[in-house]
Protein backbone atom coordinates (compact mmCIF):
# COMPACT_ATOMS: atom_id res chain seq x y z
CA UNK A 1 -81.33 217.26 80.29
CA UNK A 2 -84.45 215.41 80.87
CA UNK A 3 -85.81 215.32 84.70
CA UNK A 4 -86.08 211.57 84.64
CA UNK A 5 -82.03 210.98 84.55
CA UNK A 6 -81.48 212.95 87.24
CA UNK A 7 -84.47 211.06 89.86
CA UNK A 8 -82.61 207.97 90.83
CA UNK A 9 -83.58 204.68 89.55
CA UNK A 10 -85.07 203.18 92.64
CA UNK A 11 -87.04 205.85 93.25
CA UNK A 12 -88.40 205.62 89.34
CA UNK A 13 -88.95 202.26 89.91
CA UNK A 14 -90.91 202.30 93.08
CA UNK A 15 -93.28 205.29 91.29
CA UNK A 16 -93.69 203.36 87.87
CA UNK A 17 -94.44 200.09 89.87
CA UNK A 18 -96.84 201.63 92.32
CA UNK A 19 -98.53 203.19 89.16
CA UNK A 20 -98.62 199.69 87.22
CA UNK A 21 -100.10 197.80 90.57
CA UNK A 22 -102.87 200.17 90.51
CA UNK A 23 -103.66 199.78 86.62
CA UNK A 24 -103.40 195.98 86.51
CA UNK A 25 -104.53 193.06 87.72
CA UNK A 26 -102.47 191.26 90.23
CA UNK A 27 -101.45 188.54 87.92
CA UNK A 28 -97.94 187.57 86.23
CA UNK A 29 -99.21 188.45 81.94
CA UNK A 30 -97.34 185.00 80.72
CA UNK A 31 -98.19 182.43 83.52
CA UNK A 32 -101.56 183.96 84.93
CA UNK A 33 -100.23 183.05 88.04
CA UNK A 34 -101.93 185.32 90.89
CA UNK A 35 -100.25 187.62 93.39
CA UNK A 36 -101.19 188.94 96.80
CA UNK A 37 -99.90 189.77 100.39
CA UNK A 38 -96.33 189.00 100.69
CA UNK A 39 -96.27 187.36 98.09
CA UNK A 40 -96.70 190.55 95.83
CA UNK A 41 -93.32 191.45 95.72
CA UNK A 42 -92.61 188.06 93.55
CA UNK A 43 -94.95 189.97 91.10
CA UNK A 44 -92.57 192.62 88.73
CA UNK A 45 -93.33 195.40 86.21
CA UNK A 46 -91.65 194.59 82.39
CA UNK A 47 -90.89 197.05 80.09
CA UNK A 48 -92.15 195.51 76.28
CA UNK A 49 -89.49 197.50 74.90
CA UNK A 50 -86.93 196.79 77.26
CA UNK A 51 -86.31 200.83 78.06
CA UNK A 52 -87.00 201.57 81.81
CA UNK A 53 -87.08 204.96 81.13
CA UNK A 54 -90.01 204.89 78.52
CA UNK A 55 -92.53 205.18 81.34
CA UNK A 56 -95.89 206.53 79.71
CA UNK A 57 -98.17 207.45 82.00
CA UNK A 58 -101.04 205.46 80.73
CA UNK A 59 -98.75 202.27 81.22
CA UNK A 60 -99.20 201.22 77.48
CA UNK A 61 -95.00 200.05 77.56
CA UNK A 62 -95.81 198.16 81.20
CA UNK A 63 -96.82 194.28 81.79
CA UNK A 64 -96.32 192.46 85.19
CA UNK A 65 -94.83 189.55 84.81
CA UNK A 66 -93.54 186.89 87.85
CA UNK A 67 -89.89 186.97 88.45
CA UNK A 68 -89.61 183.68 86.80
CA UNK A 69 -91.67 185.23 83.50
CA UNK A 70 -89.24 188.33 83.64
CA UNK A 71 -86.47 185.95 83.71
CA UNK A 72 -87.46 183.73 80.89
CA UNK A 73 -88.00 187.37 78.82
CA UNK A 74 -85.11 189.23 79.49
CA UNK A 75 -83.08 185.73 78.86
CA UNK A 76 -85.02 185.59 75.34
CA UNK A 77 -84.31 188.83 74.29
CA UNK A 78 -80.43 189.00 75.37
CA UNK A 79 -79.98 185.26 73.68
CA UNK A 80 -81.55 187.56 70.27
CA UNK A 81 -80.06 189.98 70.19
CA UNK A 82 -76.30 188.11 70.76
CA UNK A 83 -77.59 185.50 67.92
CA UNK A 84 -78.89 189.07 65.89
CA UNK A 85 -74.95 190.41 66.50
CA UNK A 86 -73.32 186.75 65.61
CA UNK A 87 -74.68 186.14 62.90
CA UNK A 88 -73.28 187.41 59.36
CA UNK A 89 -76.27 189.17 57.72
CA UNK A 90 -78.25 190.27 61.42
CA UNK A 91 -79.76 187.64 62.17
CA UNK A 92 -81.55 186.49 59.44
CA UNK A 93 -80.73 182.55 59.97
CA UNK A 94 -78.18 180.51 58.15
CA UNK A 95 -77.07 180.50 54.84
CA UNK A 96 -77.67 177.69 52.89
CA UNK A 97 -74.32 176.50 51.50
CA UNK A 98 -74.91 173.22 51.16
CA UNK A 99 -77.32 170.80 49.58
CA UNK A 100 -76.76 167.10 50.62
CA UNK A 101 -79.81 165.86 48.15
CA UNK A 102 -79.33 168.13 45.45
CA UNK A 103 -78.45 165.83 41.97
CA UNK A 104 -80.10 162.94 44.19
CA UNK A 105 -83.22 162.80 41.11
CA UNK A 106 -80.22 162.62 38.17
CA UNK A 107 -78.52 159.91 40.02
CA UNK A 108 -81.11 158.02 40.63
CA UNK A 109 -82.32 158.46 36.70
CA UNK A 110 -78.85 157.49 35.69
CA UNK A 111 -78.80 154.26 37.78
CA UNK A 112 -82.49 152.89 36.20
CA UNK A 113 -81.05 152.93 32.80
C-alpha cells in the first residue's frame, strides 16, 4: 500500500501547495492575474492531469491557477468527459446522417434544361 493513501488529504494538500508556492510565481497560469498577502489563498495548485495524488516532486504535473481559472478547468474537463461518455463512438463528434444539399447540383441541372 503506497504511503501517500494513508497521509490524509489535507495534509497532502497543504505539503504539495507549500511546495508549488515556492517553485512558482505568484500568478494564476490562465489569467496572469497576481497574488499576494491575503489575497494568496484565492491563488490554487491544479493538477494537469487531474490526479491529486500524482505529486512529482519537481512539480512538472502542478500549475496555479485562480479559483475562478480552476473552476473554468475542472468545469471543461467534467463537461468532456460526460460529452466523451454520451456520445456513441467516444466522443468523436456527430455522425453525419444527413445531407440537406446533397442532389442540390442535379436538381438544379435538371431545372435549366
Amino acid at each position: 500500500m503506497s504511503n501517500k493513501s494513508s497521509i490524509p488529504y489535507s495534509q497532502r494538500e497543504q505539503g504539495y501547495r507549500e511546495k508549488a508556492l515556492k517553485m512558482y510565481p505568484w500568478v494564476c497560469g490562465r489569467c496572469a492575474r497576481e497574488f499576494s498577502g491575503k489575497r494568496l489563498s484565492e491563488l490554487t495548485v491544479h493538477h494537469k492531469d487531474h490526479n491529486h495524488d500524482n505529486n512529482p516532486e519537481d512539480g512538472s504535473n502542478w500549475e496555479l491557477l485562480c479559483l475562478f481559472c480552476h473552476d473554468n478547468e475542472h468545469s471543461r474537463y467534467t463537461d468532456n468527459q460526460y460529452f466523451a461518455e454520451a456520445t456513441p463512438g467516444g466522443g468523436q463528434g456527430p455522425k453525419e446522417t444527413f445531407k440537406g444539399l446533397a442532389g442540390l447540383a442535379d436538381l438544379l441541372k435538371s431545372k435549366q434544361q
